[in-house]
N, C-alpha and C. Protein backbone atom coordinates (compact mmCIF):
# COMPACT_ATOMS: atom_id res chain seq x y z
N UNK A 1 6.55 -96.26 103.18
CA UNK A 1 7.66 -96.61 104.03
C UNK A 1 7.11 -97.45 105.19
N UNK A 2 7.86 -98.52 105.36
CA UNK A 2 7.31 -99.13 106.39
C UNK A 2 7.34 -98.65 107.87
N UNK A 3 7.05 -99.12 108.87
CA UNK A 3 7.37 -98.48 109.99
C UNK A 3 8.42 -99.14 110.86
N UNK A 4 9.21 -100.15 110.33
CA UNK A 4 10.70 -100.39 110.71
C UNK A 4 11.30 -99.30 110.06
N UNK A 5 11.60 -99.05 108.48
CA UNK A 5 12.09 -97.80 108.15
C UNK A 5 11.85 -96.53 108.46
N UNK A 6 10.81 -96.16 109.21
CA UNK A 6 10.17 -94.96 109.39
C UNK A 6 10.94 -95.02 110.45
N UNK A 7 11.35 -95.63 111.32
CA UNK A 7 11.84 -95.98 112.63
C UNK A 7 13.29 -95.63 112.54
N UNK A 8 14.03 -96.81 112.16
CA UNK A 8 15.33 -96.27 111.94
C UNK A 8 15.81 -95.13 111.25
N UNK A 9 14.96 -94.70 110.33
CA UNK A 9 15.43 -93.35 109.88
C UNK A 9 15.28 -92.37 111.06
N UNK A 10 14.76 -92.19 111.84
CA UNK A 10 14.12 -91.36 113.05
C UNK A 10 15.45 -91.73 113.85
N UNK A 11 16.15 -92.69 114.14
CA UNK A 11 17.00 -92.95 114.74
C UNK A 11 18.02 -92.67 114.38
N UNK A 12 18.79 -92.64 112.99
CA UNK A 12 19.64 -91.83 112.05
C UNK A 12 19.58 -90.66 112.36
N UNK A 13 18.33 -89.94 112.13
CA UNK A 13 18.07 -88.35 111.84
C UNK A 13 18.64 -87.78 113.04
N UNK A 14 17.90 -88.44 114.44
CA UNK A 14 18.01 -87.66 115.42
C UNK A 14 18.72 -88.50 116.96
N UNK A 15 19.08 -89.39 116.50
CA UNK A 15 19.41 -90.09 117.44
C UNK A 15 20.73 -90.77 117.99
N UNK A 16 21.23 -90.85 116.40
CA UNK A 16 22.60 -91.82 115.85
C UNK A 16 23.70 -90.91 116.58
N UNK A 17 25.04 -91.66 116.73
CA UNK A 17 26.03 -91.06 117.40
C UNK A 17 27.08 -91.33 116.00
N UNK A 18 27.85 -90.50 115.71
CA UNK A 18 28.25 -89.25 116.39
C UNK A 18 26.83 -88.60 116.11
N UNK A 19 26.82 -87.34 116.71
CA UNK A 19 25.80 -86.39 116.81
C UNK A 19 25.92 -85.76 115.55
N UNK A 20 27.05 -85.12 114.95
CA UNK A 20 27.41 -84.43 113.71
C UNK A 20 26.87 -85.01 112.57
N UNK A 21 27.05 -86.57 112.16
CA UNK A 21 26.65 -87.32 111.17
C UNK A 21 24.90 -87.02 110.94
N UNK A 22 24.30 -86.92 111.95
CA UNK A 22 22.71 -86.42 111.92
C UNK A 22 22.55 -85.87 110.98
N UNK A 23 23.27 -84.77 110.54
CA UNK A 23 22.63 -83.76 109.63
C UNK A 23 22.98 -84.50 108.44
N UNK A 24 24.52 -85.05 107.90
CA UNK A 24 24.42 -85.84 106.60
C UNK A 24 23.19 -86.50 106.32
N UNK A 25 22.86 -87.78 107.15
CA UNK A 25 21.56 -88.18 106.96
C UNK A 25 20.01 -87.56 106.41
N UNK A 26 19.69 -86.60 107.19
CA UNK A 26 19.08 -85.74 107.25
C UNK A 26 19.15 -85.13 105.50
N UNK A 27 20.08 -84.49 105.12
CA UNK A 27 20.11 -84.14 104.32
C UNK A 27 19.99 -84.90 103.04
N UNK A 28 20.76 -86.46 103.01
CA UNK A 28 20.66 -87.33 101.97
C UNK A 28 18.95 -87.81 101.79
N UNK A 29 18.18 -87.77 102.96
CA UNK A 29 17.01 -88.11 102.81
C UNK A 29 16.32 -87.04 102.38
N UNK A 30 16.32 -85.82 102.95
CA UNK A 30 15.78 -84.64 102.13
C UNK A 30 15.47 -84.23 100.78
N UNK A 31 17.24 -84.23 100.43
CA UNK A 31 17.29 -83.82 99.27
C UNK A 31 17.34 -85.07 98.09
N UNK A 32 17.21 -86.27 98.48
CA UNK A 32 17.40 -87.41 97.81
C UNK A 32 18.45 -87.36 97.57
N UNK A 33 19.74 -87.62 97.51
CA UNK A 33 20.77 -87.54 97.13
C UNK A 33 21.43 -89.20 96.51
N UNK A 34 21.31 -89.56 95.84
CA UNK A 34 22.01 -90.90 95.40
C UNK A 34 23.36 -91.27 95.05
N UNK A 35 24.40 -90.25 94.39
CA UNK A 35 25.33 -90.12 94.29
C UNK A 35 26.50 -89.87 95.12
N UNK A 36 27.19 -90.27 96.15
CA UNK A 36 27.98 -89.70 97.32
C UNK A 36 29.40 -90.31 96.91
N UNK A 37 29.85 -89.12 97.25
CA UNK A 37 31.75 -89.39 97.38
C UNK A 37 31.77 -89.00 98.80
N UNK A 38 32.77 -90.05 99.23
CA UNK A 38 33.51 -89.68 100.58
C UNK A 38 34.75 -89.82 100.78
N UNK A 39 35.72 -88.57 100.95
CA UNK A 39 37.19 -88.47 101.32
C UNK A 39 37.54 -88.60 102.61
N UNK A 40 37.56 -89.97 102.86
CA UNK A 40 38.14 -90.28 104.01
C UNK A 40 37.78 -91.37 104.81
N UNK A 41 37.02 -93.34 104.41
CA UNK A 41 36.28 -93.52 104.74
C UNK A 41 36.12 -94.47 106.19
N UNK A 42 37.37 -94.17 106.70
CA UNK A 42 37.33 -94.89 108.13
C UNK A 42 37.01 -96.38 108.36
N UNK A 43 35.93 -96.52 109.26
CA UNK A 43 35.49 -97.65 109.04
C UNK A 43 34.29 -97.94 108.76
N UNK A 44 33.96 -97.20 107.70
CA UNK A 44 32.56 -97.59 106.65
C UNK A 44 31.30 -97.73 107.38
N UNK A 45 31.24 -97.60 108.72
CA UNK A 45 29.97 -97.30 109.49
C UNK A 45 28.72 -95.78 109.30
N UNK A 46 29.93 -94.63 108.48
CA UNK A 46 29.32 -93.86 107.95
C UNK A 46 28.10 -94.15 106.65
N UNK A 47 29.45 -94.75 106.13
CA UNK A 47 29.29 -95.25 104.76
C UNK A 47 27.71 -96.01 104.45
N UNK A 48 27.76 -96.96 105.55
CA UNK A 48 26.76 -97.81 105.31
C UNK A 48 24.95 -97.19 105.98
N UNK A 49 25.51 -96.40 106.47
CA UNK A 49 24.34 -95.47 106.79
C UNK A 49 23.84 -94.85 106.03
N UNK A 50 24.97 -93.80 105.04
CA UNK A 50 24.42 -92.88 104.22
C UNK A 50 23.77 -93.55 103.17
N UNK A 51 24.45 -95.08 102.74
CA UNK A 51 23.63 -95.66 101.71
C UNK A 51 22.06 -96.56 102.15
N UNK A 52 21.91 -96.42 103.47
CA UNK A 52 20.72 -96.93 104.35
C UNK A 52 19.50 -95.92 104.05
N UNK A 53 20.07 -94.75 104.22
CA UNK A 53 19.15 -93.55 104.14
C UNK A 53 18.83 -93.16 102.54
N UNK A 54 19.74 -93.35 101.89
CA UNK A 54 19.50 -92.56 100.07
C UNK A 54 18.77 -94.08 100.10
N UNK A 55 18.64 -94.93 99.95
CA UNK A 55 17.81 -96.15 99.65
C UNK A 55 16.82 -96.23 99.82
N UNK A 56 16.20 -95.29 101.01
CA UNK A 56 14.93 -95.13 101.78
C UNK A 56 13.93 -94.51 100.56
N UNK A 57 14.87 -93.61 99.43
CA UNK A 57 14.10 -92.36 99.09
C UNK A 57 14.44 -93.04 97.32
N UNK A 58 15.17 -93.59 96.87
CA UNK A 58 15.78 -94.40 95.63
C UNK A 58 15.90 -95.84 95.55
N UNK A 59 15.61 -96.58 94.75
CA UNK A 59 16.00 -97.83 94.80
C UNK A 59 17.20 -97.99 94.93
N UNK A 60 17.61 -98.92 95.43
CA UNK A 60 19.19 -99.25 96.03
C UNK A 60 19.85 -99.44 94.83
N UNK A 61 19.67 -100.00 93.99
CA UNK A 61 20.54 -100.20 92.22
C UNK A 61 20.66 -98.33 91.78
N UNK A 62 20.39 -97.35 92.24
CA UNK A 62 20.56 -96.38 92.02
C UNK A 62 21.32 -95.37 92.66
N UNK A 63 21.34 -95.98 93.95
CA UNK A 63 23.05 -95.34 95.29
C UNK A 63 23.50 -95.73 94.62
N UNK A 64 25.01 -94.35 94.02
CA UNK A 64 26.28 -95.07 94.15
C UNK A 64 27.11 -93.98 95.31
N UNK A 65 27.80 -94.46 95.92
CA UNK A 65 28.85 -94.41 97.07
C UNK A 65 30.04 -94.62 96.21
N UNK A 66 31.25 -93.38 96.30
CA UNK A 66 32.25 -93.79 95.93
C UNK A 66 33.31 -93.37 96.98
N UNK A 67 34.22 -93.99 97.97
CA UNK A 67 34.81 -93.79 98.73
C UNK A 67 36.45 -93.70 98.74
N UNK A 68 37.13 -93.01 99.07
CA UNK A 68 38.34 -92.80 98.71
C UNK A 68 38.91 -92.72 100.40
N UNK A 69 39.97 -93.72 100.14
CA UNK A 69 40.96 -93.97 101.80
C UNK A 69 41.71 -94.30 101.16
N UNK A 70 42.89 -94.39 102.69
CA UNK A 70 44.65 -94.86 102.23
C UNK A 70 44.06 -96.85 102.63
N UNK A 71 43.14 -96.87 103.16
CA UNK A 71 42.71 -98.52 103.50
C UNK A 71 43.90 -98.75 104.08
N UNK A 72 45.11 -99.81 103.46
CA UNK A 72 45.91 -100.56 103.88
C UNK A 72 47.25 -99.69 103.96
N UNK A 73 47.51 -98.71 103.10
CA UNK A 73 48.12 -97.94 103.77
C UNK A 73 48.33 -96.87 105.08
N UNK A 74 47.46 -97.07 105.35
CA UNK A 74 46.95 -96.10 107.03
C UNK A 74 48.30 -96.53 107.92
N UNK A 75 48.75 -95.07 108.77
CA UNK A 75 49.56 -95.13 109.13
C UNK A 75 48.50 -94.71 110.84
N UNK A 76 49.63 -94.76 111.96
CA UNK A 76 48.98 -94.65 113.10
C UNK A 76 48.62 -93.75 113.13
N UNK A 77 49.63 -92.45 112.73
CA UNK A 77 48.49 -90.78 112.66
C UNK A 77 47.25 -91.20 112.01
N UNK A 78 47.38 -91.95 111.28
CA UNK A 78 45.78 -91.28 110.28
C UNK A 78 44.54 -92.30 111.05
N UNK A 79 44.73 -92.79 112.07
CA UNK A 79 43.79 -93.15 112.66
C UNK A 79 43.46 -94.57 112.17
N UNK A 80 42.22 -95.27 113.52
CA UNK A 80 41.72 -96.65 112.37
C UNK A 80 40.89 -96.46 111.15
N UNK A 81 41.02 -98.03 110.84
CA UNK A 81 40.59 -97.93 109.53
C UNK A 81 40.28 -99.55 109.42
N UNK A 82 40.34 -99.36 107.86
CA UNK A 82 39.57 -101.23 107.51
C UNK A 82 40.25 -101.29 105.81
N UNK A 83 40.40 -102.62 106.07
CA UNK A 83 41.42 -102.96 104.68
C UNK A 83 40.50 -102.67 103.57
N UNK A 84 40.91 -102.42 102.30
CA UNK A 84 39.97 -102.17 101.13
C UNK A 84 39.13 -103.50 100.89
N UNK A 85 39.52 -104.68 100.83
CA UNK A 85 38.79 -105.96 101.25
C UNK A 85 37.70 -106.02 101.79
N UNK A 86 37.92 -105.76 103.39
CA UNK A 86 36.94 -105.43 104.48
C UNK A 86 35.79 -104.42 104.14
N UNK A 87 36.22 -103.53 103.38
CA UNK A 87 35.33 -102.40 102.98
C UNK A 87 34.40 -102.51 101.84
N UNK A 88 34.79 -102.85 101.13
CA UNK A 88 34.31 -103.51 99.89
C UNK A 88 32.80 -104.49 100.15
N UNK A 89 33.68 -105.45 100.97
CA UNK A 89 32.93 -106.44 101.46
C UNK A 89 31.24 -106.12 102.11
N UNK A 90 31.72 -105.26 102.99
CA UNK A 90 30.99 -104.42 103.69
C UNK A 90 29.52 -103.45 102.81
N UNK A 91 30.46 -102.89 102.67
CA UNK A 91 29.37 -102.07 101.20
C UNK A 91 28.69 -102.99 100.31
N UNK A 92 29.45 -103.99 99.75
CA UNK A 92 28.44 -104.26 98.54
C UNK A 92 27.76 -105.27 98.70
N UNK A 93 27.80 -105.17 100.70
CA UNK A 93 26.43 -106.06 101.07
C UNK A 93 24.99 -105.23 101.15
N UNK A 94 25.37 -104.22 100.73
CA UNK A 94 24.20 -103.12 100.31
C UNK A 94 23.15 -103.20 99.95
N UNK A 95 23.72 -103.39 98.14
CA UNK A 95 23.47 -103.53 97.15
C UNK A 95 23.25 -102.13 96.60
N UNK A 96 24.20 -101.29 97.12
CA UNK A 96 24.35 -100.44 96.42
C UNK A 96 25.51 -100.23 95.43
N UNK A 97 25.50 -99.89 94.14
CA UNK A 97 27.23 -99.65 93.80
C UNK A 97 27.90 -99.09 94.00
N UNK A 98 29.26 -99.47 94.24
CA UNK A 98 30.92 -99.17 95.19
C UNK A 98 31.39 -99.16 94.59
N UNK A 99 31.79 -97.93 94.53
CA UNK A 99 33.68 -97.77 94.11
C UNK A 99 34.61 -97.26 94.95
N UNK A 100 35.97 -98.03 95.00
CA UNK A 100 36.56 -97.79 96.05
C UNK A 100 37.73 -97.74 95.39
N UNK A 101 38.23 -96.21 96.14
CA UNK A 101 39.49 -95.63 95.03
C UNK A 101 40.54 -95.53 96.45
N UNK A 102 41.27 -96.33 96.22
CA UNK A 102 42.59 -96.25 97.28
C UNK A 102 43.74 -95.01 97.09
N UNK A 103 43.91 -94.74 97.97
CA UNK A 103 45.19 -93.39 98.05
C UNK A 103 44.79 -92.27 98.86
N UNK A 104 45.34 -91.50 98.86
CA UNK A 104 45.66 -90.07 99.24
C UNK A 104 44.64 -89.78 98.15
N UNK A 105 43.74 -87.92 99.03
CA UNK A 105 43.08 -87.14 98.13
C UNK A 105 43.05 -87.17 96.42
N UNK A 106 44.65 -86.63 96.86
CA UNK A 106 45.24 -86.01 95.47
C UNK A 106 45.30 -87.28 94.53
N UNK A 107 46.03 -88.43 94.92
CA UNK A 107 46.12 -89.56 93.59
C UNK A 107 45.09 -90.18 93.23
N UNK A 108 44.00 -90.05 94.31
CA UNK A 108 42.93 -90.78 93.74
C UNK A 108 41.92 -90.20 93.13
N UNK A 109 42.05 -88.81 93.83
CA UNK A 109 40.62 -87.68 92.88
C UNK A 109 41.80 -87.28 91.06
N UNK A 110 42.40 -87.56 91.48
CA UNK A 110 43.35 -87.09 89.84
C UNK A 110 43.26 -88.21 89.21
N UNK A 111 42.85 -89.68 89.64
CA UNK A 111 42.55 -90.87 88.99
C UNK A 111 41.19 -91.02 88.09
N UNK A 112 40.80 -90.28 89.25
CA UNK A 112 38.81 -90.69 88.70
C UNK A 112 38.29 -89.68 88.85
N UNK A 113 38.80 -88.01 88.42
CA UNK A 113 38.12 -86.77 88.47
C UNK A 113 37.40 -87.04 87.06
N UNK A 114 37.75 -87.78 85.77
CA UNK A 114 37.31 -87.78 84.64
C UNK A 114 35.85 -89.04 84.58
N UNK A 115 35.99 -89.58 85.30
CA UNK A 115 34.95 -91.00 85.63
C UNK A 115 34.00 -90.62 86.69
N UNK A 116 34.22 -90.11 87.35
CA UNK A 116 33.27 -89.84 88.79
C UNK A 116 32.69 -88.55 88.50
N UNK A 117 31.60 -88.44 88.22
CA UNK A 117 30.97 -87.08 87.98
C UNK A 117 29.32 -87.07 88.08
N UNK A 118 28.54 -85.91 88.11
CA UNK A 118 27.34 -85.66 88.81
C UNK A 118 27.51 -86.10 90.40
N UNK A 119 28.49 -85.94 90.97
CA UNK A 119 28.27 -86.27 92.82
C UNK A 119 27.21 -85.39 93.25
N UNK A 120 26.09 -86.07 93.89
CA UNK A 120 25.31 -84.87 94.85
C UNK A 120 25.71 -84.47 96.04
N UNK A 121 26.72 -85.49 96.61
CA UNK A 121 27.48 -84.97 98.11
C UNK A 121 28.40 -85.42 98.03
N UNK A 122 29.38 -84.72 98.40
CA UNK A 122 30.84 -84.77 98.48
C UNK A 122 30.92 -84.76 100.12
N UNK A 123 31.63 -85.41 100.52
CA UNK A 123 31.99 -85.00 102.29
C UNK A 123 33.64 -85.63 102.25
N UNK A 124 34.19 -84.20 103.29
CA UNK A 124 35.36 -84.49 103.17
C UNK A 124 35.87 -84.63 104.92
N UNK A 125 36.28 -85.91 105.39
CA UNK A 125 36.60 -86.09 106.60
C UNK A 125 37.79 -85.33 107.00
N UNK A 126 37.75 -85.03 108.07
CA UNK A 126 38.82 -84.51 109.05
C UNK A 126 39.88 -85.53 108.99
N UNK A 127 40.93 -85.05 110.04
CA UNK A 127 42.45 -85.25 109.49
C UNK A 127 42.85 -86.01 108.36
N UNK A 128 43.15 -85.47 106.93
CA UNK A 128 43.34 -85.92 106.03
C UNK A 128 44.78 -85.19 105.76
N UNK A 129 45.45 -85.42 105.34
CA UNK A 129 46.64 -84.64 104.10
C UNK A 129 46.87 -83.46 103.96
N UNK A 130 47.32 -82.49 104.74
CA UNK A 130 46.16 -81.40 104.14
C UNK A 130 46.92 -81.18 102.86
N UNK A 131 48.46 -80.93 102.79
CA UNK A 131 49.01 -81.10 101.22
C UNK A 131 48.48 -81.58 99.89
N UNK A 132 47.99 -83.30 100.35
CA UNK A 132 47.70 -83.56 99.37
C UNK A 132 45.92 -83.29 99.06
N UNK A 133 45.32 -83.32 100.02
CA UNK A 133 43.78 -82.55 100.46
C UNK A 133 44.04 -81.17 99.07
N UNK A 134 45.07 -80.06 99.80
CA UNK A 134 44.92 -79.09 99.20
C UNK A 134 45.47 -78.82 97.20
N UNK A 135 45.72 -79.91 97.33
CA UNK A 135 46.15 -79.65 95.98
C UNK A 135 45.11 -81.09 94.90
N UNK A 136 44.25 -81.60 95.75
CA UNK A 136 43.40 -82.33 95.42
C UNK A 136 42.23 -81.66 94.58
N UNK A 137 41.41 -80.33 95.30
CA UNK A 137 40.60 -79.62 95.07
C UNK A 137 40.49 -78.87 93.80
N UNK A 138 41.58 -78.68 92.95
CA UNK A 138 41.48 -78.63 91.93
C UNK A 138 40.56 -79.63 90.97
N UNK A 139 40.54 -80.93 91.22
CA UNK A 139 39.69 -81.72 90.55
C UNK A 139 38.14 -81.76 90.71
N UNK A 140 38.04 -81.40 91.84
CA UNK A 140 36.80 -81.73 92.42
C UNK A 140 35.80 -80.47 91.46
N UNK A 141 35.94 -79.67 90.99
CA UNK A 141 35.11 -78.76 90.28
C UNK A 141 33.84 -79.87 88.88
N UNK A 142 35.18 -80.50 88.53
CA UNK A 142 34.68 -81.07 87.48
C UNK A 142 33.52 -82.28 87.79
N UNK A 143 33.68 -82.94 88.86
CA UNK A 143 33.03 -84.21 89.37
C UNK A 143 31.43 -83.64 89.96
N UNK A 144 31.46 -82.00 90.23
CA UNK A 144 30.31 -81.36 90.67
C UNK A 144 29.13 -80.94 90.01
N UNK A 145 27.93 -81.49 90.02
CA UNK A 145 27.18 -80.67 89.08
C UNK A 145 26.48 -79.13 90.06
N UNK A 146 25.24 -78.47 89.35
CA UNK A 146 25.33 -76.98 90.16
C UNK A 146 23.98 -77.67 91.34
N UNK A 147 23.99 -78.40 91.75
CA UNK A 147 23.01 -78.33 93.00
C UNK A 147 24.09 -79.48 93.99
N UNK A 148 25.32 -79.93 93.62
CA UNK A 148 26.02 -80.40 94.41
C UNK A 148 25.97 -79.64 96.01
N UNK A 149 26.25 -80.59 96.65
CA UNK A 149 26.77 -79.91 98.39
C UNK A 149 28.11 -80.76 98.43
N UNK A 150 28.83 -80.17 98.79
CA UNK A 150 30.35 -80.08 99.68
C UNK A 150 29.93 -80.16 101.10
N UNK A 151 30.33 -80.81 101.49
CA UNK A 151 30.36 -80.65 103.02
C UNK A 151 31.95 -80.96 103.61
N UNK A 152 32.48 -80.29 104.30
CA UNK A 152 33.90 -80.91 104.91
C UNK A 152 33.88 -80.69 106.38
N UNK A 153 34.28 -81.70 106.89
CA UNK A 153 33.98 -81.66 108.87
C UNK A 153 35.19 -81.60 109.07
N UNK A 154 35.23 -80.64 110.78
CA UNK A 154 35.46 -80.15 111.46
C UNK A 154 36.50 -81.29 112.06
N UNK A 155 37.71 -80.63 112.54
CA UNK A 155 38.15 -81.28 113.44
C UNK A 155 37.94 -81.09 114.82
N UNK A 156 38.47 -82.28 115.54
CA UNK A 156 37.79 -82.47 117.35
C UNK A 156 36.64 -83.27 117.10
N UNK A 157 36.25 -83.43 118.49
CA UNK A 157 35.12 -84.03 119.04
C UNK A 157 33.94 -84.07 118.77
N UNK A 158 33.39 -82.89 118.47
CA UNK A 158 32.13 -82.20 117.69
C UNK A 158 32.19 -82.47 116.16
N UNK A 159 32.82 -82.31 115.82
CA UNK A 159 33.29 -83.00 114.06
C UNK A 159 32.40 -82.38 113.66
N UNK A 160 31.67 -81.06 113.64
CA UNK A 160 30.70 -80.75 113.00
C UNK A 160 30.90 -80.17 111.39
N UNK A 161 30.15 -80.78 110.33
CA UNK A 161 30.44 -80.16 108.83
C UNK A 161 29.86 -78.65 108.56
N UNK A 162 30.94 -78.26 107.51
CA UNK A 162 30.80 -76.98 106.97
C UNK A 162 30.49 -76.68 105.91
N UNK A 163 29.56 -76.57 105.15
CA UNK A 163 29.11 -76.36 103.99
C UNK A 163 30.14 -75.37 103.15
N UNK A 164 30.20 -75.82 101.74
CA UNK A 164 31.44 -75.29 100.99
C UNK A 164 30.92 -75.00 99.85
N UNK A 165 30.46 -73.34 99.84
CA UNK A 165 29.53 -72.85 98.38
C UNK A 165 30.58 -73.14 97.30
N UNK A 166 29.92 -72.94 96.13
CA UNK A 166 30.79 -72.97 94.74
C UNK A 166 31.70 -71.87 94.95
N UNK A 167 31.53 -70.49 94.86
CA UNK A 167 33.12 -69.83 95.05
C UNK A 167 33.98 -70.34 95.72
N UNK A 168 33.62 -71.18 97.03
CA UNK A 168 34.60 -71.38 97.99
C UNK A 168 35.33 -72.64 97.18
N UNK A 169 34.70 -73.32 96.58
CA UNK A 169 35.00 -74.61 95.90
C UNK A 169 36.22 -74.31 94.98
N UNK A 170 35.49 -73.02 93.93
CA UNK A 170 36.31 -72.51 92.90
C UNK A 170 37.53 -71.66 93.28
N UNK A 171 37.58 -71.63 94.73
CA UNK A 171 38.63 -70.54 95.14
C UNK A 171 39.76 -71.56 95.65
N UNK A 172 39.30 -72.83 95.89
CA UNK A 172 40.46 -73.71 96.77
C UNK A 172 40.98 -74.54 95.13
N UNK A 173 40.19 -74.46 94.32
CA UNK A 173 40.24 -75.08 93.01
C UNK A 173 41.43 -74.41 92.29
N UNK A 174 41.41 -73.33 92.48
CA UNK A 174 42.17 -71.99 91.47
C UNK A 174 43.49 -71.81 92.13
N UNK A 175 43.54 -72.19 93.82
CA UNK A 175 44.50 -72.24 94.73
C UNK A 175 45.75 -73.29 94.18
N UNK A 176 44.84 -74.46 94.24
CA UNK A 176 45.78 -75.76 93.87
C UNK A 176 46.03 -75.71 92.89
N UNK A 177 45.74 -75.12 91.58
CA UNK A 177 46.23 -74.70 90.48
C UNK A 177 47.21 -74.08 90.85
N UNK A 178 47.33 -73.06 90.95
CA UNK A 178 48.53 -72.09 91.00
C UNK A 178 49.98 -72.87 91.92
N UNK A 179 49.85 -73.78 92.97
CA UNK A 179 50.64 -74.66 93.55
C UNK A 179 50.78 -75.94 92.34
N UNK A 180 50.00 -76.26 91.47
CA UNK A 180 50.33 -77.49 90.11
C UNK A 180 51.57 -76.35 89.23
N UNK A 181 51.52 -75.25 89.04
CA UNK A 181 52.11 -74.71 88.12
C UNK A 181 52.76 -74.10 88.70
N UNK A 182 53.54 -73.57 89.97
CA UNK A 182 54.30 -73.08 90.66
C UNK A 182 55.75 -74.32 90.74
């Protein structure tokens, strides 16, 4: 590793703002993680980090990032954001591979729960849907292999993430089932 990369990763790990995002980093470099889904992707400043850091530890043709937002549908509740265009753009100045699944939780993890699979990190952003969030989670079992991490952050200021074991996974999974068939 060079010592520009040795550098900015040090600056990621422990330095980068928000403060919360630290530990994603942290962890994608740890555990090598190459595979990432993200529900919720704002304005891709996350995005382009987490694929900064898995690159450090994988060749970049081997990140894939798959990100799921309303993009151009974003309404003022749901906060800013960046057109799927803009995002796109953004990312696959990477050179990592992007996929970018537009919609709500639910229409887009029920699009590509059958295509998107082995994720090593899942992270699920704050204020999302929770309706369609909660009846999303049903899919997500399948897209997981068994050393996956879940992470879903916190709402407020602190935004700090919460790690989401497999029962907890399989319990919000079994939930939204019973609301599909209700």
């Amino acid at each position: 590793m060079s010592v520009t990369d040795y550098l900015r990763l040090r600056y990621l790990t422990h330095l980068s703002k928000p403060a919360s995002d630290r530990l994603l980093y942290r962890t994608i470099y740890q555990h090598r993680y190459r595979t990432i889904l993200e529900v919720g992707v704002g304005n891709a400043e996350r995005a382009m980090r987490m694929i900064e850091v898995a690159a450090l530890q994988s060749p970049i043709a081997e990140v894939q990032y798959n990100g799921i937002d309303l993009f151009e549908a974003r309404t003022v509740a749901d906060g800013p954001g960046l057109t799927l265009k803009m995002v796109h753009r953004r990312l696959r100045a990477t050179g990592a591979r992007i996929r970018l699944l537009p919609g709500d939780p639910l229409s887009a993890l029920s699009g590509a729960a059958n295509t998107v699979r082995r994720i090593d990190l899942l992270i699920v952003s704050a204020g999302l849907n929770r309706e369609s969030l909660g009846q999303a989670w049903f899919y997500v079992p399948r897209m997981l292999h068994p050393s996956s991490l879940v992470l879903l952050a916190g709402a407020g200021e602190a935004g700090q993430f919460r790690r989401l074991s497999m029962p907890e996974i399989e319990t919000l999974a079994t939930a939204a089932l019973r609301r599909r068939v209700a």
